[in-house]
C-alpha atoms as a PDB file:
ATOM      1  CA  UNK A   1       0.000   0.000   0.000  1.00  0.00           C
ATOM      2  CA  UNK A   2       1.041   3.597  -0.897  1.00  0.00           C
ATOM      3  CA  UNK A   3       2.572   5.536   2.048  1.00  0.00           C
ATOM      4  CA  UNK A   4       0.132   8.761   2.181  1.00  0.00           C
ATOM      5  CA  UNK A   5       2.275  11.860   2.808  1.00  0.00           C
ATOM      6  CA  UNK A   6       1.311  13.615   6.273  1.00  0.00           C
ATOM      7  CA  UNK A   7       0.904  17.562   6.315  1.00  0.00           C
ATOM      8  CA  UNK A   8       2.111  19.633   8.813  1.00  0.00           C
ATOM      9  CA  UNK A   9       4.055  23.643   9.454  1.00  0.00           C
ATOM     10  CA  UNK A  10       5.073  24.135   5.372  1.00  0.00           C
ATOM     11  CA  UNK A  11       7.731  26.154   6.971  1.00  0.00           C
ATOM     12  CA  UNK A  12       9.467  23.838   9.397  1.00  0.00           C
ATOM     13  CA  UNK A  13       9.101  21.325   6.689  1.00  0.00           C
ATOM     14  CA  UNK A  14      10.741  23.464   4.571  1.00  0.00           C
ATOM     15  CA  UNK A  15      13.699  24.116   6.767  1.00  0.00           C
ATOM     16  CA  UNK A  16      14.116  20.598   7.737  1.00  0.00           C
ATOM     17  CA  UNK A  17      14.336  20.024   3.671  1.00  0.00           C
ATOM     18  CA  UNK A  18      16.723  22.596   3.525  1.00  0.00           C
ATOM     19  CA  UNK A  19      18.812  20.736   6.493  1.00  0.00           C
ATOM     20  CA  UNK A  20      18.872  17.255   4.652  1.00  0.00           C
ATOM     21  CA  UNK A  21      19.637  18.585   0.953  1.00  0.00           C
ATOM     22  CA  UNK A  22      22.578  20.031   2.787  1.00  0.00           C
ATOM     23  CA  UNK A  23      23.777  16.911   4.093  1.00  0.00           C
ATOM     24  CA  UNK A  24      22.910  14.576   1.537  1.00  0.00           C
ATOM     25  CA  UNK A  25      25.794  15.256  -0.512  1.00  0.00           C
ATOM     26  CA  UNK A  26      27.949  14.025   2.562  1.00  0.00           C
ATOM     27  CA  UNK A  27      25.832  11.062   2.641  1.00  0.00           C
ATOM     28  CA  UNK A  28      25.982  10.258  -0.382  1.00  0.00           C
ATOM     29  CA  UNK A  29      29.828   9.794  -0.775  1.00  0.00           C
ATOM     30  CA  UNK A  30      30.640   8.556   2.342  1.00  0.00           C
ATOM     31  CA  UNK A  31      27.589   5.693   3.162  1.00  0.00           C
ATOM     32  CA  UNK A  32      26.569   2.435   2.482  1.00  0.00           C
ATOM     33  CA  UNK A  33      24.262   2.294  -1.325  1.00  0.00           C
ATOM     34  CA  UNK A  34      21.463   1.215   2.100  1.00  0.00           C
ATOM     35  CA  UNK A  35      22.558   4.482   3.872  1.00  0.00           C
ATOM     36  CA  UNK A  36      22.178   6.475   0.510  1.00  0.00           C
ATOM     37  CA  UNK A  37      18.757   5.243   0.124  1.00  0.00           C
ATOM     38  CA  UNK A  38      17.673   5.814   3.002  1.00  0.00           C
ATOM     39  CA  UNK A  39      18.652   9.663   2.946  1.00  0.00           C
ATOM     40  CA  UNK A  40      17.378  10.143  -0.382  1.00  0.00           C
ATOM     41  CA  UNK A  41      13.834   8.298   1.342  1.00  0.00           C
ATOM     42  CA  UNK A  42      13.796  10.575   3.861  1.00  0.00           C
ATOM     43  CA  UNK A  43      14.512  13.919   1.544  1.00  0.00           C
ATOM     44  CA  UNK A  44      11.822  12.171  -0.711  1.00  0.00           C
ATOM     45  CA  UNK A  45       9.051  12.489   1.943  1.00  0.00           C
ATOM     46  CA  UNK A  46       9.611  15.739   3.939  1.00  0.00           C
ATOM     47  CA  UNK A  47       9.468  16.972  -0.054  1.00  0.00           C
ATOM     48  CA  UNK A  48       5.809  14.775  -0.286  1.00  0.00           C
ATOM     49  CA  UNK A  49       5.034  15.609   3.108  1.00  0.00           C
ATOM     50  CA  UNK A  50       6.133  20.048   2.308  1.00  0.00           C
ATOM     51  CA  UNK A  51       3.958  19.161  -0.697  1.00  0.00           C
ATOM     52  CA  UNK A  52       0.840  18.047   0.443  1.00  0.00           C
ATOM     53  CA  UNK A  53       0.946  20.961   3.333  1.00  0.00           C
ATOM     54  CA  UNK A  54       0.973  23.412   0.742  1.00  0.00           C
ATOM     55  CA  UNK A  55      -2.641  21.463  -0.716  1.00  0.00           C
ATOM     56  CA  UNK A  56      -3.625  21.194   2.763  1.00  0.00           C
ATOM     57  CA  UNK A  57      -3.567  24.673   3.130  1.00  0.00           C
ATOM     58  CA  UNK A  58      -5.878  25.113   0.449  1.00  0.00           C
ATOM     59  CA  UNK A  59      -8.505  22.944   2.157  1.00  0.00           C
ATOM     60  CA  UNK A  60      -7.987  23.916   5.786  1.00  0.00           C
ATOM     61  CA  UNK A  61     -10.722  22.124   6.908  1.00  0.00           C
ATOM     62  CA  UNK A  62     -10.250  18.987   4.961  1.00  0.00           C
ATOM     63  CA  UNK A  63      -6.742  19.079   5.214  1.00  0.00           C
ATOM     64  CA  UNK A  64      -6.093  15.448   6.127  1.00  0.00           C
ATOM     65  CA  UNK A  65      -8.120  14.531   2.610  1.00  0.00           C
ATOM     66  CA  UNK A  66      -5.715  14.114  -0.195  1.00  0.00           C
ATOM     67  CA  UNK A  67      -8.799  14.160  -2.224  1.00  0.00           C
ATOM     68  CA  UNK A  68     -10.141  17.555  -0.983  1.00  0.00           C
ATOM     69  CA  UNK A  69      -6.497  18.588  -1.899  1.00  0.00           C
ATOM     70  CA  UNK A  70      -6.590  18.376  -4.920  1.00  0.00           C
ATOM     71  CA  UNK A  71      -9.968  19.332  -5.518  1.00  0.00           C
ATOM     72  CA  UNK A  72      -8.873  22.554  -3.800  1.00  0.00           C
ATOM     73  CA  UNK A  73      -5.811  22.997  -6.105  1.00  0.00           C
ATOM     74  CA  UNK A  74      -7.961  22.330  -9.274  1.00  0.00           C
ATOM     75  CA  UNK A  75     -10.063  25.202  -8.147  1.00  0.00           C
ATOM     76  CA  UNK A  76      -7.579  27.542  -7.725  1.00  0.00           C
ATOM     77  CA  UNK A  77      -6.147  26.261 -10.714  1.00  0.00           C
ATOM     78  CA  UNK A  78      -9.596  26.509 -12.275  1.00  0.00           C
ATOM     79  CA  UNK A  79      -9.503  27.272 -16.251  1.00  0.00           C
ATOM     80  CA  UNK A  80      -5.895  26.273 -16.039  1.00  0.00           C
ATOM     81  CA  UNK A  81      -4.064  23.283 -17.636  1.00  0.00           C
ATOM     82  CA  UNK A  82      -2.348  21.395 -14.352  1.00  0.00           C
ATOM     83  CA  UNK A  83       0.138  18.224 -14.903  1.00  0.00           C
ATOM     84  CA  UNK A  84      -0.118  15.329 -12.717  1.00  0.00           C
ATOM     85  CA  UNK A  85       2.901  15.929 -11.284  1.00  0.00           C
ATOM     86  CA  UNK A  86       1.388  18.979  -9.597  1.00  0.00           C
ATOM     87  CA  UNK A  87      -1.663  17.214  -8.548  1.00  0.00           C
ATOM     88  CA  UNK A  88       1.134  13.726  -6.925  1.00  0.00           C
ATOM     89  CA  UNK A  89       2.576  16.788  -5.065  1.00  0.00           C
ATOM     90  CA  UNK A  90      -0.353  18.658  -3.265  1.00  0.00           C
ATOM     91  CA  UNK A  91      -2.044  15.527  -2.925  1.00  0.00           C
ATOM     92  CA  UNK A  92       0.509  13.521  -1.587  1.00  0.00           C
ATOM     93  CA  UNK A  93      -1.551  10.304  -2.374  1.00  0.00           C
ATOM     94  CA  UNK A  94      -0.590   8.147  -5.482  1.00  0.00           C
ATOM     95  CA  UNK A  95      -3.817   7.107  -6.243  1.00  0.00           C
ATOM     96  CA  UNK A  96      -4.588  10.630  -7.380  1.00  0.00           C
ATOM     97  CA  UNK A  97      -6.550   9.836 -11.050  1.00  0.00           C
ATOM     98  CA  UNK A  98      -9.554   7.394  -8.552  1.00  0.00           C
ATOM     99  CA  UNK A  99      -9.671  10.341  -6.611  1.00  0.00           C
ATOM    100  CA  UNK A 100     -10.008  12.367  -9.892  1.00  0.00           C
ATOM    101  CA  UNK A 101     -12.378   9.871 -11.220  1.00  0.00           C
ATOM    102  CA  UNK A 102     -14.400  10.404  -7.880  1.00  0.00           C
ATOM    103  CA  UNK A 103     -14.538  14.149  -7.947  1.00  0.00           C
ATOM    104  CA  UNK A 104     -16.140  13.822 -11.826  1.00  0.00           C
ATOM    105  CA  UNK A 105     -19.088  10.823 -11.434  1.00  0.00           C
ATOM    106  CA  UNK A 106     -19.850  11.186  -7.533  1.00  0.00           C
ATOM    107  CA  UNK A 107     -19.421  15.248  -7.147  1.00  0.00           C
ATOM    108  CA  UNK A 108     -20.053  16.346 -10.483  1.00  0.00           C
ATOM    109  CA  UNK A 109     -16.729  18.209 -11.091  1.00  0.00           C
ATOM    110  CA  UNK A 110     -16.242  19.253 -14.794  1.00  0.00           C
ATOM    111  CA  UNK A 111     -12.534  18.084 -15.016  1.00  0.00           C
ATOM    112  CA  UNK A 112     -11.705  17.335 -18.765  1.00  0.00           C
ATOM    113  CA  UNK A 113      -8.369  15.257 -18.858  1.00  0.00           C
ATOM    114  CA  UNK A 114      -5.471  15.199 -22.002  1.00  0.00           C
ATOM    115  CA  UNK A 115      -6.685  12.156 -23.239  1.00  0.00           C
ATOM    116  CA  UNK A 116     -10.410  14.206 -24.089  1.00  0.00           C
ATOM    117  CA  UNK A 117      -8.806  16.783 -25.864  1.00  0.00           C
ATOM    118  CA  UNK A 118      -6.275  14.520 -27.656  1.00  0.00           C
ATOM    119  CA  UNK A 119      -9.299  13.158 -29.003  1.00  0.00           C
ATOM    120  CA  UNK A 120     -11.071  16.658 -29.690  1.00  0.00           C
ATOM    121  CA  UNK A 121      -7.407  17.880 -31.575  1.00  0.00           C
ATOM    122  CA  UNK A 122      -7.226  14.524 -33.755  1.00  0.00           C
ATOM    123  CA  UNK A 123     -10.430  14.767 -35.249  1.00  0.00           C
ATOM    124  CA  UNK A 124      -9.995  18.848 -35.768  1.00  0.00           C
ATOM    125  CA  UNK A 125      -6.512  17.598 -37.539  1.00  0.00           C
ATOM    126  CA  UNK A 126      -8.461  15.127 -39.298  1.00  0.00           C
ATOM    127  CA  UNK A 127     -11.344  17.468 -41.048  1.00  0.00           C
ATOM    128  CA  UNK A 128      -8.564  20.375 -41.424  1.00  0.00           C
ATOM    129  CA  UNK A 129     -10.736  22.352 -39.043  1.00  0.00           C
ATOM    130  CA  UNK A 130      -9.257  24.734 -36.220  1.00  0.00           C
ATOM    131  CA  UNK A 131     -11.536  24.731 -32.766  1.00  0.00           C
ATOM    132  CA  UNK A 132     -12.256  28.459 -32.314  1.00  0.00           C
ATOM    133  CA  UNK A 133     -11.011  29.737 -28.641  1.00  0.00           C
ATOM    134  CA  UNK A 134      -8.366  26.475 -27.953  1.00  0.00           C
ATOM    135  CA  UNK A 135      -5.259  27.683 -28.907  1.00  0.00           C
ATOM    136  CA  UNK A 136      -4.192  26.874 -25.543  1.00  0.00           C
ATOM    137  CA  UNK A 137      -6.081  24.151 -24.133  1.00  0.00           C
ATOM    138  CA  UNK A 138      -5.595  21.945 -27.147  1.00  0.00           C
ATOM    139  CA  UNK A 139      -1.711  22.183 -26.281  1.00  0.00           C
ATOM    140  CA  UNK A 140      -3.179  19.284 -23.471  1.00  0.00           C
ATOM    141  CA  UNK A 141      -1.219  15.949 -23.231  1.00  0.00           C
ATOM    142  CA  UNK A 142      -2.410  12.636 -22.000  1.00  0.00           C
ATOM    143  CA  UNK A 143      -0.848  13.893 -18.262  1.00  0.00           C
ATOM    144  CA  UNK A 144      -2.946  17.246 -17.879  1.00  0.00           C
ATOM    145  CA  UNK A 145      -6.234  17.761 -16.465  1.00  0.00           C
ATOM    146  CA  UNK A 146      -8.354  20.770 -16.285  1.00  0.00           C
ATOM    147  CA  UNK A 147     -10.980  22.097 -14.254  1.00  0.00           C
ATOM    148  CA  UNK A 148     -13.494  23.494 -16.180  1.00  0.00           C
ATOM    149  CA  UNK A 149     -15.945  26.093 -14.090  1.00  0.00           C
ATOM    150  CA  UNK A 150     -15.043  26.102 -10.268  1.00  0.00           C
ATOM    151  CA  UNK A 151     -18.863  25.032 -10.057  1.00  0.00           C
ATOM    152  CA  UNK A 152     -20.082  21.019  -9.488  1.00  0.00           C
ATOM    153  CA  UNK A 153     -22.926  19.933 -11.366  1.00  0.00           C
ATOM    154  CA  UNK A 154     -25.427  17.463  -9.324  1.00  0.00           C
ATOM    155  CA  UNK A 155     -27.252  16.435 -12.810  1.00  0.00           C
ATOM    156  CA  UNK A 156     -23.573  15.044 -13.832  1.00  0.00           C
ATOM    157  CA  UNK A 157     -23.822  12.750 -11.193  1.00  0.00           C
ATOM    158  CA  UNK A 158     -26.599  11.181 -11.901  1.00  0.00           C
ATOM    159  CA  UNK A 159     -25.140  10.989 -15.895  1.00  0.00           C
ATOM    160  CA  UNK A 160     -22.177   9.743 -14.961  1.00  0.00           C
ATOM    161  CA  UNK A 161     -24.467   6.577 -13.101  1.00  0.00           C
ATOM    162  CA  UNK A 162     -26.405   5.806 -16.652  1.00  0.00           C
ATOM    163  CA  UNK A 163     -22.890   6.184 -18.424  1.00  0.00           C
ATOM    164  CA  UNK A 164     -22.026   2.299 -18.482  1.00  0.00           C
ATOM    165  CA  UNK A 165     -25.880   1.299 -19.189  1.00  0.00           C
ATOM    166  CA  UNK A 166     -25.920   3.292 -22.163  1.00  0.00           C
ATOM    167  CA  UNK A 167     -22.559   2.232 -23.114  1.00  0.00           C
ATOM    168  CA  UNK A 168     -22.900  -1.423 -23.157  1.00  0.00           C
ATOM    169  CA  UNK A 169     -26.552  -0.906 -24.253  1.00  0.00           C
ATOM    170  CA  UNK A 170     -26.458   1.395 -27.970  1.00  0.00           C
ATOM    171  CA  UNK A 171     -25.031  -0.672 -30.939  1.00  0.00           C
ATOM    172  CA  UNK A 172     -22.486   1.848 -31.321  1.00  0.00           C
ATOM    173  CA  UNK A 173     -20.571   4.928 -30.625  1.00  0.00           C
ATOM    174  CA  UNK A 174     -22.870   7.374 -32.118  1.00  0.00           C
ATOM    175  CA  UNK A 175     -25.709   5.925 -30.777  1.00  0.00           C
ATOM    176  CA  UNK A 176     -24.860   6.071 -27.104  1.00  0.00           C
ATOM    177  CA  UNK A 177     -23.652   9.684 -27.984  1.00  0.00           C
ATOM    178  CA  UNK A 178     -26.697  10.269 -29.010  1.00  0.00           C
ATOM    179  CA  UNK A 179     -28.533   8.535 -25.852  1.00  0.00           C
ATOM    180  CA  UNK A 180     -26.469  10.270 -23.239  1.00  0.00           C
ATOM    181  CA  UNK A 181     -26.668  13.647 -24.898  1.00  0.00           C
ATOM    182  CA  UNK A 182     -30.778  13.230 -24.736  1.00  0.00           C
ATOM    183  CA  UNK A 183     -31.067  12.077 -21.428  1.00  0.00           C
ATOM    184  CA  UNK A 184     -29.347  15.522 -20.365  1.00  0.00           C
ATOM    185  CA  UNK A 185     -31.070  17.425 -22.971  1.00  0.00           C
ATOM    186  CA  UNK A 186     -30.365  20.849 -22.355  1.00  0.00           C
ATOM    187  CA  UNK A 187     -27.355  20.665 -19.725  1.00  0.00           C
ATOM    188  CA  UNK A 188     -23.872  21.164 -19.886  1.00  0.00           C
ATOM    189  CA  UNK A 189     -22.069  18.229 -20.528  1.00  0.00           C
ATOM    190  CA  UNK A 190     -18.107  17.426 -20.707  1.00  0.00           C
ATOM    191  CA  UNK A 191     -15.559  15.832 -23.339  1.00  0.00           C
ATOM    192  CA  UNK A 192     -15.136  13.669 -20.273  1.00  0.00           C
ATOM    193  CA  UNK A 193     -18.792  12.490 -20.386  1.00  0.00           C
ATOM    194  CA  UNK A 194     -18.618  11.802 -23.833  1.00  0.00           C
ATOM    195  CA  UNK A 195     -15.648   9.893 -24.069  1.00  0.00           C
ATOM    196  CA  UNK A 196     -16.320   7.677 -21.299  1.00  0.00           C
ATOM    197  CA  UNK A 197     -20.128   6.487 -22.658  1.00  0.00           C
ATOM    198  CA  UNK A 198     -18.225   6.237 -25.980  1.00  0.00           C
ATOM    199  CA  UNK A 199     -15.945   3.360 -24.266  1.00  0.00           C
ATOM    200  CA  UNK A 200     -13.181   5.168 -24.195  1.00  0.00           C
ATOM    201  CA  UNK A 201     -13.095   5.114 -28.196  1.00  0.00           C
ATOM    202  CA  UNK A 202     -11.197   7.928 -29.624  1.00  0.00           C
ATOM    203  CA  UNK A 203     -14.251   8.120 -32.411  1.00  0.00           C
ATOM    204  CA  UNK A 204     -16.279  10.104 -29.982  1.00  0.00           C
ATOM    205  CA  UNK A 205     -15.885  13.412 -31.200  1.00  0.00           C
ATOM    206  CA  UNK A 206     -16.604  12.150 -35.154  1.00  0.00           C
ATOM    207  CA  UNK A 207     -20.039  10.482 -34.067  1.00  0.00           C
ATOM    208  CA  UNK A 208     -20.846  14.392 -32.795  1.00  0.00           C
ATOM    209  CA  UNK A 209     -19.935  15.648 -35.842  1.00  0.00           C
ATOM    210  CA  UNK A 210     -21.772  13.060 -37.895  1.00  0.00           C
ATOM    211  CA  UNK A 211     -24.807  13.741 -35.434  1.00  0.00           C
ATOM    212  CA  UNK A 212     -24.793  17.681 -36.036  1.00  0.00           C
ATOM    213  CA  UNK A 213     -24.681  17.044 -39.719  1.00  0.00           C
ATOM    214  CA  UNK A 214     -28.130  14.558 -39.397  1.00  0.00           C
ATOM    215  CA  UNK A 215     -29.712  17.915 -37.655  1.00  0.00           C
ATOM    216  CA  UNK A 216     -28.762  17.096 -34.248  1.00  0.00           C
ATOM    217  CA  UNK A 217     -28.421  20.814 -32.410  1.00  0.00           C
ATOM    218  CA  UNK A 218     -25.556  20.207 -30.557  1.00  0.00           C
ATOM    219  CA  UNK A 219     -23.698  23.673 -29.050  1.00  0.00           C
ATOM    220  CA  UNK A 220     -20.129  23.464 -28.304  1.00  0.00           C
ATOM    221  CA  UNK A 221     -17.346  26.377 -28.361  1.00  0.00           C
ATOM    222  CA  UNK A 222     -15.728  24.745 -31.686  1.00  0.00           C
ATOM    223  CA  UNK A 223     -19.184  25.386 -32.885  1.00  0.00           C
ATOM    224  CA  UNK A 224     -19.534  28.694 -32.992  1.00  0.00           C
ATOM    225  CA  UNK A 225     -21.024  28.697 -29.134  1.00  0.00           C
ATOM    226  CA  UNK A 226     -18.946  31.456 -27.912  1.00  0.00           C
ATOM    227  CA  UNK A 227     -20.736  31.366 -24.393  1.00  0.00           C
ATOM    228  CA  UNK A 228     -19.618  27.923 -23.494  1.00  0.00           C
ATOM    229  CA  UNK A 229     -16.331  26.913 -22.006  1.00  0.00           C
ATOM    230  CA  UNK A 230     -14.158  24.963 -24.340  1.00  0.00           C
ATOM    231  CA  UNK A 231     -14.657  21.236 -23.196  1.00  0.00           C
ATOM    232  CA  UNK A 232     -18.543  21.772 -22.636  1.00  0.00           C
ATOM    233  CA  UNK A 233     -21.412  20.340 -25.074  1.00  0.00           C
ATOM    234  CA  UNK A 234     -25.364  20.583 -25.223  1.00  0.00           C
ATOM    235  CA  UNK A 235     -28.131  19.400 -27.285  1.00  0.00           C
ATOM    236  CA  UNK A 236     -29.915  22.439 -27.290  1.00  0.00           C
ATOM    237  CA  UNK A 237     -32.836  20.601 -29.552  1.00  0.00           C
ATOM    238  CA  UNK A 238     -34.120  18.082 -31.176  1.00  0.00           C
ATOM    239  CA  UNK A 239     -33.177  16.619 -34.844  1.00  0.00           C
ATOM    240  CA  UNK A 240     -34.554  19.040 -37.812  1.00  0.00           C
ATOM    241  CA  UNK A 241     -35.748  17.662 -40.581  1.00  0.00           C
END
């Protein structure tokens, strides 16, 4: 089991950092490859531990969560492209993306993650078509994740339950697009939400496409819907035609 890094003072952690980097050099050419590892251990988690006091002090009165920690970074993060290695650090858990998973299905966050907007920038590449308003959130990589509005959305959760039934339910990916996007008729949904009722298939943001072109309303920033965040979708009506 992953050692969780305990908070406490940032500054005494700090200067107790500062007094073993000084002497690791020292211990580094004079002990035992066991004595080196163990110094380097110890730097390693009064850095975790200075860390995860810094996301503790963003959640004061969650502090022991490493799960409120980073839900408290994202948001001050919020509308900001943050790398995992960021979130390992003010976490100080290493089973930060379940905790991420848990902030998006069972408290409705709208956290997008690289692997969304890989999709999103493949298929843009793919019909020669620049998203309006992404020049830089489609710089993403498969490590980033991004809050988008500091504001959870209760309807999500309930989504985010129907996601697998749908998913193992439509025939394909376009269909339980389609399904998922009708259930929340008129709500904000995420690239995140998508992707995951499109099992994960990269294909997602093609069956939207192919679904605007039958007459499918769908709003989106790359769209032309200049009053949505970048990352956010909604069928705003029925098909035409």
């Amino acid at each position: 089991m992953a050692r969780r890094s305990q908070t406490g003072n940032p500054e005494e952690l700090r200067l107790k950092l500062v007094e073993l980097l000084q002497d690791l050099p020292e211990r580094l050419r004079t002990g035992t490859v066991g004595e080196q590892v163990s110094s380097l251990v110890e730097a390693n988690l009064h850095l975790r531990a200075l860390g995860a006091s810094i996301g503790a002090s963003l959640a004061p009165e969650e502090a022991g969560s490493g799960r409120a920690r980073l839900l408290a970074y994202l948001r001050h993060q919020v509308g900001h492209i943050v790398h995992t290695d960021e979130l390992m650090i003010v976490a100080g858990i290493g089973d930060y993306p379940r905790r991420i998973r848990e902030l998006r299905a069972d408290h409705g966050w709208p956290i997008i993650s690289g692997l969304a907007v890989r999709d999103m920038r493949a298929d843009a590449a793919a019909t020669e078509k620049r998203s309006r308003g992404a020049e830089q959130v489609t710089k993403m990589v498969a490590e980033e994740y991004l809050l988008i509005e500091n504001t959870c959305d209760q309807d999500a959760i309930g989504r985010w339950e129907q996601a697998v039934a749908i998913r193992d339910q439509s025939p394909d990916v376009k269909s339980a697009v389609l399904t998922y996007l009708k259930r929340a008729h008129g709500k904000r949904v995420t690239a995140e939400e998508l992707r995951y009722v499109a099992g994960n298939s990269s294909t997602w943001p093609a069956a939207v496409r192919a679904l605007r072109a039958e007459g499918w309303a769908i709003a989106s920033k790359d769209a032309g819907s200049t009053d949505l965040p970048w990352g956010l979708y909604v069928l705003q009506s029925a098909k035409r035609g």
